[in-house]
C-alpha atoms as a PDB file:
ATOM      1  CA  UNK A   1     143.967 220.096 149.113  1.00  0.00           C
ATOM      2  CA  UNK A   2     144.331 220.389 144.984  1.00  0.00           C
ATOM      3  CA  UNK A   3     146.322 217.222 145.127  1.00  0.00           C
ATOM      4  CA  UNK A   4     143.725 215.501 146.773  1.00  0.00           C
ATOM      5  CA  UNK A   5     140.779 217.038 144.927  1.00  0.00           C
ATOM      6  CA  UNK A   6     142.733 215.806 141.875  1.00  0.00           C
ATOM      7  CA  UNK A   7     143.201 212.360 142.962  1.00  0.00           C
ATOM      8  CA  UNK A   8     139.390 212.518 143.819  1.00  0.00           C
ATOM      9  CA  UNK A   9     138.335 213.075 140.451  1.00  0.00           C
ATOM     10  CA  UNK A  10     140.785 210.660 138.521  1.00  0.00           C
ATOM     11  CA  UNK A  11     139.568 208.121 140.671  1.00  0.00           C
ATOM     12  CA  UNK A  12     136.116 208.912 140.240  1.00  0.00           C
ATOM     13  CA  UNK A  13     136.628 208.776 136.228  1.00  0.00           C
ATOM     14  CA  UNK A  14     138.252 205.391 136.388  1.00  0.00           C
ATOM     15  CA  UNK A  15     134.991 203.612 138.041  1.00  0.00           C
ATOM     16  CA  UNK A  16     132.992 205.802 135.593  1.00  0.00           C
ATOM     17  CA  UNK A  17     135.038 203.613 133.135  1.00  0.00           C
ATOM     18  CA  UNK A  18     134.945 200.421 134.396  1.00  0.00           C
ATOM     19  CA  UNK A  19     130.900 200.923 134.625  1.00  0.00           C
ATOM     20  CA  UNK A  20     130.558 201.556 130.907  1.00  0.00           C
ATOM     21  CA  UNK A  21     133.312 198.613 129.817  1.00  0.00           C
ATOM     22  CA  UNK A  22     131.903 195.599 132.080  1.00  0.00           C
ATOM     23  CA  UNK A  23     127.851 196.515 131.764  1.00  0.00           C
ATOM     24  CA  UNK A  24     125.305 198.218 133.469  1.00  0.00           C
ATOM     25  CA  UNK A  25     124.690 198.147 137.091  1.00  0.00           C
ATOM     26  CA  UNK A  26     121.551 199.937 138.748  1.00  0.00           C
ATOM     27  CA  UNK A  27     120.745 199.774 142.394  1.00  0.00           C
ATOM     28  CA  UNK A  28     117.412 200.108 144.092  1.00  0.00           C
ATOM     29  CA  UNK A  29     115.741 199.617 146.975  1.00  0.00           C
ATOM     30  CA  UNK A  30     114.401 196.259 145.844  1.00  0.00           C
ATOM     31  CA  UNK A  31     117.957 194.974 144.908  1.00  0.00           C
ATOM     32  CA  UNK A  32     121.101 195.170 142.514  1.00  0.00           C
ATOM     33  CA  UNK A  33     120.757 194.470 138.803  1.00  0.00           C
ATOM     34  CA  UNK A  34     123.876 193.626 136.952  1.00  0.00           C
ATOM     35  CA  UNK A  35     123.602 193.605 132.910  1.00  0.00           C
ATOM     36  CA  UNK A  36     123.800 195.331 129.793  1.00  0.00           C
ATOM     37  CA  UNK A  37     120.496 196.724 129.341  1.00  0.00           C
ATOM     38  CA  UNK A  38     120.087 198.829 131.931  1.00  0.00           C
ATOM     39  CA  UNK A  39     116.976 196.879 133.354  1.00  0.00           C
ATOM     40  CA  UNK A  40     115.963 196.934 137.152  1.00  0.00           C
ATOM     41  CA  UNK A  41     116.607 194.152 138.905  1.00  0.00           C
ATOM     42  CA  UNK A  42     113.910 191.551 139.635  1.00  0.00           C
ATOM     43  CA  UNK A  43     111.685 192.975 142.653  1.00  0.00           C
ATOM     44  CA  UNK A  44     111.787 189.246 144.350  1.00  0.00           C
ATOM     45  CA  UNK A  45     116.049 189.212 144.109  1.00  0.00           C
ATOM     46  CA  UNK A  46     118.670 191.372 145.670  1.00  0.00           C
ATOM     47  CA  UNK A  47     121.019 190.565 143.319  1.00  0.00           C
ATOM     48  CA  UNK A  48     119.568 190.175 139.754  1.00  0.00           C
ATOM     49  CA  UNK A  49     122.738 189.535 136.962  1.00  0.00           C
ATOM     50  CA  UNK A  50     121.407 189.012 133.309  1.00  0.00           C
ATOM     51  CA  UNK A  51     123.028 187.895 130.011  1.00  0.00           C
ATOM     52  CA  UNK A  52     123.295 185.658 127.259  1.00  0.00           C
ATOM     53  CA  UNK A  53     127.015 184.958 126.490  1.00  0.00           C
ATOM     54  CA  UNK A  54     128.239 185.151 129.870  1.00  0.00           C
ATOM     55  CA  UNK A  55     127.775 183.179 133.287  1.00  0.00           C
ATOM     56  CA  UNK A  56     128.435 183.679 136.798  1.00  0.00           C
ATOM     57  CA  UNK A  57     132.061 182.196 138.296  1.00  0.00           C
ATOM     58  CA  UNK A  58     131.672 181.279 141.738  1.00  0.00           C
ATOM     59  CA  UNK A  59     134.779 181.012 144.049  1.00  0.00           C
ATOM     60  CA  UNK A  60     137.123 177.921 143.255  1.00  0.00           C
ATOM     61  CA  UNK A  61     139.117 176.005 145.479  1.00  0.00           C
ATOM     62  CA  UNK A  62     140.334 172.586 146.264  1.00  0.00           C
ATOM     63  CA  UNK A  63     138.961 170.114 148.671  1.00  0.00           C
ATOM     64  CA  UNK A  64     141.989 171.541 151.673  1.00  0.00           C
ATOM     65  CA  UNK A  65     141.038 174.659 151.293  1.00  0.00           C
ATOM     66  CA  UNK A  66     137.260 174.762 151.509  1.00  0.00           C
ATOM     67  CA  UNK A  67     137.675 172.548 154.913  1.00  0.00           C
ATOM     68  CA  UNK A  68     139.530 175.457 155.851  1.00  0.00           C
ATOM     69  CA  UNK A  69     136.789 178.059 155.398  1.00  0.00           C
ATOM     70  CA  UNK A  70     135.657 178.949 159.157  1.00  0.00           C
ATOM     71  CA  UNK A  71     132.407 178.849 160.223  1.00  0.00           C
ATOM     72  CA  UNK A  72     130.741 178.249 157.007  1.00  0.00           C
ATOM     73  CA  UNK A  73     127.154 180.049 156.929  1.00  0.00           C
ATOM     74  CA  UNK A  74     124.402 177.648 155.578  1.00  0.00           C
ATOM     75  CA  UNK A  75     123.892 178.087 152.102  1.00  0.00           C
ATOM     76  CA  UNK A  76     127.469 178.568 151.350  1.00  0.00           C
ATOM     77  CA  UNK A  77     128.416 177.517 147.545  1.00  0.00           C
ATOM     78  CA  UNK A  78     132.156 176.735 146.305  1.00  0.00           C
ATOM     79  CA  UNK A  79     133.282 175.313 143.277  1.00  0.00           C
ATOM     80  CA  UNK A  80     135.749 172.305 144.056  1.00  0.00           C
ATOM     81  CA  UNK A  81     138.702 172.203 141.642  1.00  0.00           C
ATOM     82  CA  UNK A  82     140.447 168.585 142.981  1.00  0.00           C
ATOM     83  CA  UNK A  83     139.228 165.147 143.921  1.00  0.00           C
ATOM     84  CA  UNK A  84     135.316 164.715 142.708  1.00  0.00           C
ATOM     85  CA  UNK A  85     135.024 167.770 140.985  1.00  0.00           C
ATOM     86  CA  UNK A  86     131.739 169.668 141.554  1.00  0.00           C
ATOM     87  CA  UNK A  87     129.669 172.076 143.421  1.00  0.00           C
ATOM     88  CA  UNK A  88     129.159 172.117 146.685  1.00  0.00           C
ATOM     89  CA  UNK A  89     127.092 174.145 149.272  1.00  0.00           C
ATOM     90  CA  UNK A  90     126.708 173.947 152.946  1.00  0.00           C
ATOM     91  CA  UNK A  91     123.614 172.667 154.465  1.00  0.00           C
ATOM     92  CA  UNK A  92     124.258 173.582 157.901  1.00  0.00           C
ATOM     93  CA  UNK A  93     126.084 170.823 159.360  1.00  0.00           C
ATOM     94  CA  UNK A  94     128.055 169.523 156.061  1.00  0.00           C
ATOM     95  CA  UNK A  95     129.627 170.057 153.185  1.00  0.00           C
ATOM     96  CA  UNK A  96     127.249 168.322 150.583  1.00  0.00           C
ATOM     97  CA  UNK A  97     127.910 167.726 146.887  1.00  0.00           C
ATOM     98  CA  UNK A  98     125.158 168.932 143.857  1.00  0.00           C
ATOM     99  CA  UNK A  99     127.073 167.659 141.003  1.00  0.00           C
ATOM    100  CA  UNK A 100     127.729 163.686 141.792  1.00  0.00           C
ATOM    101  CA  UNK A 101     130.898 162.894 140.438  1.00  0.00           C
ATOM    102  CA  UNK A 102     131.796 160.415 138.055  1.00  0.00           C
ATOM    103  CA  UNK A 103     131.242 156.984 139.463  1.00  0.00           C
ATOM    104  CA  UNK A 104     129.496 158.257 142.695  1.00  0.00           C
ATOM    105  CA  UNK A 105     127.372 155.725 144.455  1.00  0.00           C
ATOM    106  CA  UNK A 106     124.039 157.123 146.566  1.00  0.00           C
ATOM    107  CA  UNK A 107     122.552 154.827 148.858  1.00  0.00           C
ATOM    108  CA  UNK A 108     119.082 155.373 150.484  1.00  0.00           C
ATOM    109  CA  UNK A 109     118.721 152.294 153.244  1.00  0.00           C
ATOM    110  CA  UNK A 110     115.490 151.445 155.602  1.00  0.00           C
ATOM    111  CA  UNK A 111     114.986 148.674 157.626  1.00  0.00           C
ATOM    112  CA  UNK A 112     113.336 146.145 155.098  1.00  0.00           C
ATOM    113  CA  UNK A 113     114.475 148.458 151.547  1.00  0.00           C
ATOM    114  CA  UNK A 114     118.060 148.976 149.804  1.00  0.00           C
ATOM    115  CA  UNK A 115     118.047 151.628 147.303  1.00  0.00           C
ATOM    116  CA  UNK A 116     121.332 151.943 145.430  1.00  0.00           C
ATOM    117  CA  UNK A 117     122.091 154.500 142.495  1.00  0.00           C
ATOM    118  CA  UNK A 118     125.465 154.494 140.651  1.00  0.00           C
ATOM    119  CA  UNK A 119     125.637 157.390 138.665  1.00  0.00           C
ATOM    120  CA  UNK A 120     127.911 158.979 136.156  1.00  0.00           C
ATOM    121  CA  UNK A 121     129.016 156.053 134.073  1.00  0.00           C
ATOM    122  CA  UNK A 122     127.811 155.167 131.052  1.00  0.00           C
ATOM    123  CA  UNK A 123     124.853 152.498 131.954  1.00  0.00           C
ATOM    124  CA  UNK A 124     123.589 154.187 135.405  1.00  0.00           C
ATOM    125  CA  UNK A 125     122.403 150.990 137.314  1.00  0.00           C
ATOM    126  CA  UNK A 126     119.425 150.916 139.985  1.00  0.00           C
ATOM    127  CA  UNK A 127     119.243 148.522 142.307  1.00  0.00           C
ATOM    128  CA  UNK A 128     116.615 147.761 144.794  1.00  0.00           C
ATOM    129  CA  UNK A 129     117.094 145.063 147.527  1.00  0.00           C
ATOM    130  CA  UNK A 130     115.423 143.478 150.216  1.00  0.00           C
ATOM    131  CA  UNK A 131     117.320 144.101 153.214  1.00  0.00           C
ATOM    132  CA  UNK A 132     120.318 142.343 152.145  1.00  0.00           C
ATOM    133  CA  UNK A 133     122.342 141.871 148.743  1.00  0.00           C
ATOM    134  CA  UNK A 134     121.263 138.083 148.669  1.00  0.00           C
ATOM    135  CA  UNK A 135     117.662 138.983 148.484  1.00  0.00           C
ATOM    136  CA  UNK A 136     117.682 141.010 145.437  1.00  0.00           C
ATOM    137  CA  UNK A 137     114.479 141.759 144.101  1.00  0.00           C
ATOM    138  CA  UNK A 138     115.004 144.216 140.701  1.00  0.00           C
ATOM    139  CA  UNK A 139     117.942 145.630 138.962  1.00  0.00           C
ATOM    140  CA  UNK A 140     117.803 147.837 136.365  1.00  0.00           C
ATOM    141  CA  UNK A 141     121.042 148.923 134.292  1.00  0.00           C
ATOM    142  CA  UNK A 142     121.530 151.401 131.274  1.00  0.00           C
ATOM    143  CA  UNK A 143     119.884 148.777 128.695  1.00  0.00           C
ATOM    144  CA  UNK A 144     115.812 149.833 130.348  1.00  0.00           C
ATOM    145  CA  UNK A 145     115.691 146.011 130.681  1.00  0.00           C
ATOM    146  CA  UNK A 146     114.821 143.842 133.318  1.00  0.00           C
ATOM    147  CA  UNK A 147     117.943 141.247 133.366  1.00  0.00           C
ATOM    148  CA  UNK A 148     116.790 138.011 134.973  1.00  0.00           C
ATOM    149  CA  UNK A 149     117.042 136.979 138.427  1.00  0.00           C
ATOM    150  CA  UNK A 150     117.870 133.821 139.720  1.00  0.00           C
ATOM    151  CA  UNK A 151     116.949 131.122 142.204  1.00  0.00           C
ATOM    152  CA  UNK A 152     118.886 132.388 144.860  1.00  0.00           C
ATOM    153  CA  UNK A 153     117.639 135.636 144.956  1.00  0.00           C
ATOM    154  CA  UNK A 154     113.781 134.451 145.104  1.00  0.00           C
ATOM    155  CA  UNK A 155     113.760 134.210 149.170  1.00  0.00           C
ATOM    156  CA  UNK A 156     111.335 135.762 151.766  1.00  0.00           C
ATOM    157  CA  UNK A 157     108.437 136.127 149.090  1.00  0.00           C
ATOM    158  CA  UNK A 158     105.083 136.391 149.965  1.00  0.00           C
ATOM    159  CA  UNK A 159     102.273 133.575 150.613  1.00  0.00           C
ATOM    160  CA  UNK A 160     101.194 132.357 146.793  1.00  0.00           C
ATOM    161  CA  UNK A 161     104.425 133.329 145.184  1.00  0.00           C
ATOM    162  CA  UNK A 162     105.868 129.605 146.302  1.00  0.00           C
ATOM    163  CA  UNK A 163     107.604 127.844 143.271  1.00  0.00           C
ATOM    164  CA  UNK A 164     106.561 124.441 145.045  1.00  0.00           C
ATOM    165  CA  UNK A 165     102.997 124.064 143.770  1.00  0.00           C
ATOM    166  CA  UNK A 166     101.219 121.173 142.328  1.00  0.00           C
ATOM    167  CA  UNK A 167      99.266 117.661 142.915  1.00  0.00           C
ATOM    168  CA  UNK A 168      99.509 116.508 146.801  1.00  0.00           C
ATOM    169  CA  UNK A 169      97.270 113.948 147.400  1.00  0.00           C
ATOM    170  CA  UNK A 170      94.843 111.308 145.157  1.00  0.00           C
ATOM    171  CA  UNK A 171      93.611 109.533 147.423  1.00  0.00           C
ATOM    172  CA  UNK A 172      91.154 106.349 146.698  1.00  0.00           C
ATOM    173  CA  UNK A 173      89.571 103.205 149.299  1.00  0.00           C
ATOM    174  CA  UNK A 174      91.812 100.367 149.179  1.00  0.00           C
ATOM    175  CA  UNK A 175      88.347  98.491 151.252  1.00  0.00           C
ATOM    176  CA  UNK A 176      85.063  98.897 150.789  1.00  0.00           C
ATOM    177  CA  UNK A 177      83.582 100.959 152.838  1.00  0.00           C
ATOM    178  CA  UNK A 178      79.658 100.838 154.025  1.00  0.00           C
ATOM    179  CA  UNK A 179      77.950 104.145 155.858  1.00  0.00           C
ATOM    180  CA  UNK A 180      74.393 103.346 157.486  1.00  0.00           C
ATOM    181  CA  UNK A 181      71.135 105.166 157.028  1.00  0.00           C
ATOM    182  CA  UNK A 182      71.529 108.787 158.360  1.00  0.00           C
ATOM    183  CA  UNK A 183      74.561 108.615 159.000  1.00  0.00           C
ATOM    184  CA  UNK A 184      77.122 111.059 158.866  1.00  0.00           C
ATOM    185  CA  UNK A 185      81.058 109.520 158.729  1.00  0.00           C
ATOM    186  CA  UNK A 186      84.417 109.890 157.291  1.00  0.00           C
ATOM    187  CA  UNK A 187      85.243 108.820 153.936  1.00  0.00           C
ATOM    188  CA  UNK A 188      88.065 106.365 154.764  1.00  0.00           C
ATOM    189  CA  UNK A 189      90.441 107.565 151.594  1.00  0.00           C
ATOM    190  CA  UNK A 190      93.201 105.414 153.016  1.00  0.00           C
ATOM    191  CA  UNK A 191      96.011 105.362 149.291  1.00  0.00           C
ATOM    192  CA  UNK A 192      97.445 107.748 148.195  1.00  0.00           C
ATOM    193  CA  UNK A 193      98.678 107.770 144.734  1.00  0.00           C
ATOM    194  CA  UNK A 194     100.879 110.836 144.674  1.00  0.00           C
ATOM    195  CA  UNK A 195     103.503 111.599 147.704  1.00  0.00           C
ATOM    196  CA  UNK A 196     102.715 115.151 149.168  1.00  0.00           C
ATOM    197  CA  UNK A 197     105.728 117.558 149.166  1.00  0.00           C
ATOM    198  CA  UNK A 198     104.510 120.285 151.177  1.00  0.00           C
ATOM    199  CA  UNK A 199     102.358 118.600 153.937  1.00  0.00           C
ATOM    200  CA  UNK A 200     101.342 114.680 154.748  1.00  0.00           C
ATOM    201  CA  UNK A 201      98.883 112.521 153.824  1.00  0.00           C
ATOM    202  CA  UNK A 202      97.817 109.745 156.852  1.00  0.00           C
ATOM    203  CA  UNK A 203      96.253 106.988 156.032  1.00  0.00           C
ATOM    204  CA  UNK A 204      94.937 105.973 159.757  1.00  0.00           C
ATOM    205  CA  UNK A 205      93.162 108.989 159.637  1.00  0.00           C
ATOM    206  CA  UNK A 206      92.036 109.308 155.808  1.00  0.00           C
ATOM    207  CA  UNK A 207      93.695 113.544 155.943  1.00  0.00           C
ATOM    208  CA  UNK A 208      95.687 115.741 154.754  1.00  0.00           C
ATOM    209  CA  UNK A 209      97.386 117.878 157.176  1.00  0.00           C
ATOM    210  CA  UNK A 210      98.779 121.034 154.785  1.00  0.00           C
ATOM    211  CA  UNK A 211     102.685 121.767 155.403  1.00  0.00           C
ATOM    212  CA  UNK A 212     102.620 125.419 153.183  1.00  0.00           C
ATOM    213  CA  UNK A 213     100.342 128.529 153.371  1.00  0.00           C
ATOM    214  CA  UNK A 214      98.756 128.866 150.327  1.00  0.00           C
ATOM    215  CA  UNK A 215      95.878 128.676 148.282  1.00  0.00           C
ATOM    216  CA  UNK A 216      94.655 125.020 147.468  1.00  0.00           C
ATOM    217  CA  UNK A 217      92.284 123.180 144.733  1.00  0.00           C
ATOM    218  CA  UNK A 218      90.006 120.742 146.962  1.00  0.00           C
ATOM    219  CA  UNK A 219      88.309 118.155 144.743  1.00  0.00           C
ATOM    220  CA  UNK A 220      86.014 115.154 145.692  1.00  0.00           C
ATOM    221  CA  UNK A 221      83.917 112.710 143.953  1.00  0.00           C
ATOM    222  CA  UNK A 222      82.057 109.847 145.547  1.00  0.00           C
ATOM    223  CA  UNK A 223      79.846 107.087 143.651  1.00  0.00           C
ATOM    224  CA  UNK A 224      78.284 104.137 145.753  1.00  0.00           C
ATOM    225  CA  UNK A 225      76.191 101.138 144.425  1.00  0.00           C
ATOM    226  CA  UNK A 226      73.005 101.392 146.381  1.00  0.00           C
ATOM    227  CA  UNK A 227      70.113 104.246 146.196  1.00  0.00           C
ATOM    228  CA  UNK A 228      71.251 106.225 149.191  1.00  0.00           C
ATOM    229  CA  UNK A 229      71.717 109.622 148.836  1.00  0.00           C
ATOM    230  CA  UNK A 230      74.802 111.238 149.729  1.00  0.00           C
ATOM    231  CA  UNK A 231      76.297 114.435 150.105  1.00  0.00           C
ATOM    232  CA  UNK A 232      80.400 115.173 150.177  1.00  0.00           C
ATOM    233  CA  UNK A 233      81.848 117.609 152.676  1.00  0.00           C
ATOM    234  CA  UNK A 234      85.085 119.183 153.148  1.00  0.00           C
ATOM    235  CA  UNK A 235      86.043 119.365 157.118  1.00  0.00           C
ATOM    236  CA  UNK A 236      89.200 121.456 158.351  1.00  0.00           C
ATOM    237  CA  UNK A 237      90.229 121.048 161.554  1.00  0.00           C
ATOM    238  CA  UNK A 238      87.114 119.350 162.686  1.00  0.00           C
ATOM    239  CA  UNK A 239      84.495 121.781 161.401  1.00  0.00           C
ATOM    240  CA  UNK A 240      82.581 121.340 158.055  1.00  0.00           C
ATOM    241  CA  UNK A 241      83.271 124.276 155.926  1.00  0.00           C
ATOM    242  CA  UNK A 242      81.839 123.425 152.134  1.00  0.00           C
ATOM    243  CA  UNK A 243      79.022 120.788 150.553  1.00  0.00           C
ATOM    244  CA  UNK A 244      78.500 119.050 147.431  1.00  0.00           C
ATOM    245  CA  UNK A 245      76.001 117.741 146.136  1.00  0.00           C
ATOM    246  CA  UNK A 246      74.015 114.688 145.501  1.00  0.00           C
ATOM    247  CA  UNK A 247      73.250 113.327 142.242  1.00  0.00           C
ATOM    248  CA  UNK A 248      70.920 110.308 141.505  1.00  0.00           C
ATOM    249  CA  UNK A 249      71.760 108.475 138.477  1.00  0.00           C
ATOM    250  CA  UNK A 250      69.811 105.624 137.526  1.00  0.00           C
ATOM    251  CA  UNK A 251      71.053 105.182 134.058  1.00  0.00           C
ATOM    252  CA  UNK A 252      74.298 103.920 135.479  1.00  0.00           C
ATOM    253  CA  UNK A 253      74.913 100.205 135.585  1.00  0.00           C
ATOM    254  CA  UNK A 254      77.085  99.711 138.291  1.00  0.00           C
ATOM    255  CA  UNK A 255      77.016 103.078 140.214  1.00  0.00           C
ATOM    256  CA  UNK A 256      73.711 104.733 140.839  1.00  0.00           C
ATOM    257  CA  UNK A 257      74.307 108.097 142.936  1.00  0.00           C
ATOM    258  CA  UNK A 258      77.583 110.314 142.703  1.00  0.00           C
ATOM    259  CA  UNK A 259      78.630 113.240 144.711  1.00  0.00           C
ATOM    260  CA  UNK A 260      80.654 116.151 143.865  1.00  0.00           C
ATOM    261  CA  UNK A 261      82.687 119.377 145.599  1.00  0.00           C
ATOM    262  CA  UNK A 262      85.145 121.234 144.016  1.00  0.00           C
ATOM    263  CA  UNK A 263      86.590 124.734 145.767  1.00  0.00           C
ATOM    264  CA  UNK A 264      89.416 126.595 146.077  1.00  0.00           C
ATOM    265  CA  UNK A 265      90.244 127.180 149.637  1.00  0.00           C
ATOM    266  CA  UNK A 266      92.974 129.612 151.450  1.00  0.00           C
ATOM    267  CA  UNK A 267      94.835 126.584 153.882  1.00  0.00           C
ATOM    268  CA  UNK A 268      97.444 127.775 156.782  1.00  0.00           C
ATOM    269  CA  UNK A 269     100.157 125.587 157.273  1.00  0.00           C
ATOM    270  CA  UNK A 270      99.333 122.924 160.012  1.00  0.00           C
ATOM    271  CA  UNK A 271      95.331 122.679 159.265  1.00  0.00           C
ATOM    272  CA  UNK A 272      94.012 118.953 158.925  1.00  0.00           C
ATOM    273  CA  UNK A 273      91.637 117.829 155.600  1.00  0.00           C
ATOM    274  CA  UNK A 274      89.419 115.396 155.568  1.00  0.00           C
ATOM    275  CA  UNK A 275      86.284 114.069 153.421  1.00  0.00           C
ATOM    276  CA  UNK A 276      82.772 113.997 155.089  1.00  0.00           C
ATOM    277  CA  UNK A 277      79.798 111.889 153.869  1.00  0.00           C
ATOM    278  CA  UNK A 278      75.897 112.699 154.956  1.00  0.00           C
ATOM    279  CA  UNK A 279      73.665 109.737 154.261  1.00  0.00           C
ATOM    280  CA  UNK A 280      70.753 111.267 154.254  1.00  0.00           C
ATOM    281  CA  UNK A 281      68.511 107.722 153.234  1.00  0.00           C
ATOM    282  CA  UNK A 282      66.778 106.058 156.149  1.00  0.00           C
ATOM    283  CA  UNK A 283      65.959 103.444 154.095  1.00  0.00           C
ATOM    284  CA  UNK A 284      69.441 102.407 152.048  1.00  0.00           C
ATOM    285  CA  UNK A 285      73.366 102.019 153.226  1.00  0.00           C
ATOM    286  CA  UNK A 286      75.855 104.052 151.746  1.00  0.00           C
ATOM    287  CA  UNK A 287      77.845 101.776 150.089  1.00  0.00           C
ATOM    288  CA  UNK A 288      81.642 102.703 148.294  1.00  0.00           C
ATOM    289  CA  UNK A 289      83.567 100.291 146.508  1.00  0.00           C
ATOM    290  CA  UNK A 290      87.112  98.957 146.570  1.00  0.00           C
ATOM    291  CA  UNK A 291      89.917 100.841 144.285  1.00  0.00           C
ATOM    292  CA  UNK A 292      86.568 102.602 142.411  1.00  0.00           C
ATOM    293  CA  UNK A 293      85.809 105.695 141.068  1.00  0.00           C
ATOM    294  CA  UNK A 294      85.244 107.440 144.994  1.00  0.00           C
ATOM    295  CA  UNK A 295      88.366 109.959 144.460  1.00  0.00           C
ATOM    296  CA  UNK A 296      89.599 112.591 146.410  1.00  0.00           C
ATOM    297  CA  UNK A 297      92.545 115.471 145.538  1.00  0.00           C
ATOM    298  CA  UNK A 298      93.934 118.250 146.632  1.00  0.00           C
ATOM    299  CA  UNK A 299      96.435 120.310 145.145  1.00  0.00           C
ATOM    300  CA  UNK A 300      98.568 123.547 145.553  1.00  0.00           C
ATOM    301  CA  UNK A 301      98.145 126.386 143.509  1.00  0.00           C
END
């Protein structure tokens, strides 16, 4: 009984000794505290270790043998030693990474959005796609620059955004053309001086049927040699949707009234233009010259 008594209290004096040479530890109900200045731990933390020229080692291992850790609890950290080098915890179902390696790629994917993130090299690069590689929309490397982006990539954009924009039709009477006292008829624009790219241009018909969705600059001008009054209109697809106006202008040697419209209208692919007159005399014919100044244009913006 001595012998163990003795062995009691040399054992007892060695922990006393390792206590004073590594720090301070004090227990309480809230938790542990593990430091040098004999504070209490940290009421929200069980274990609460303090210092300023020391840090805390976690367990290190290589790749093998943290696969062979059974039944890893969720939260689990490990420091790997081997392969990409880092810290990594369990979340449960996997073994997930905090530090991202040198030269690891993260990729966040939806149906219509790429997101791609290459990190740990010296100009990280972001990279955000359209679905596919070929319709990249913005990539941004280590320079904080927006490099540019060519042809090929500009695909699948949105109504308006269209490089293909411009003049599609000048139209102008290649025969005179006379409208009758209240009268309401077609302007029979029948040449056109520019060949449309997007849509068509018939000249049976005197319209424009448009080929692109987009937004379009309608202008019309009409000037006839007698005193009726006449007012332009725009039709689409059969209905009037805008009117100009009527201007008498007796100063004029050759053409004494004029009419004008000018709007900017949103046009679906497949809708049919066409120029209206309203000859609102009883008394005079609308009459429009040959090849004169009676104009009519339309063009993509």
């Amino acid at each position: 009984m001595k012998i163990i008594k003795r062995n009691m209290k040399y054992i007892i004096g060695l922990s006393l000794v390792a206590i004073s040479v590594c720090g301070a530890y004090k227990a309480s109900a809230q938790g542990m505290a593990v430091n040098t200045s004999g504070a209490a731990a940290n009421s929200s933390a069980m274990l609460d270790v303090s210092s300023t020229t020391q840090g805390v080692l976690v367990p290190r291992m290589t790749a093998a043998q943290r696969a062979l850790i059974s039944s890893p609890a969720t939260g689990l950290l490990v420091y790997q030693t081997d392969g990409t080098a880092g810290f990594y915890f369990y979340n449960g179902s996997a073994w997930t990474s905090l530090s991202g390696g040198a030269g690891t790629v993260t990729s966040v994917s939806s149906a219509n959005t790429d997101i791609s993130v290459a990190t740990g090299t010296s100009t990280p690069v972001l990279t955000l796609n359209s679905g596919t590689s070929a319709n990249q929309i913005v990539k941004l490397d280590g320079s904080g620059k927006l490099p540019a982006v060519d042809g090929s990539q500009l695909t699948n954009l949105p109504s308006g955004g269209s490089s293909s924009t411009g003049v599609e039709v000048i139209a102008t009477l290649s025969a005179a053309q006379t409208i009758a006292t209240s009268t309401t008829a077609d302007v029979q624009f029948n040449t056109s001086a520019v060949t449309p790219s997007l849509g068509s241009f018939s000249t049976s018909t005197y319209s424009y049927t448009v080929g692109t969705t987009g937004n379009y600059l309608i202008t019309v001008m009409i000037a006839t040699a007698s005193g009726a009054t006449c007012f332009p209109m725009i039709n689409v697809n059969g209905t009037v949707t805008d009117w100009g106006v009527g201007i008498q202008n007796n100063n004029a040697s050759t053409y004494v009234v004029r009419g004008i419209i000018s709007t900017i209208k949103k046009l679906l692919a497949g809708d049919v233009v066409k120029v209206v007159i309203q000859n609102t005399s009883s008394t005079n014919q609308a009459v429009f010259a040959a090849n004169g100044p009676s104009t009519f244009t339309i063009s993509k913006l």
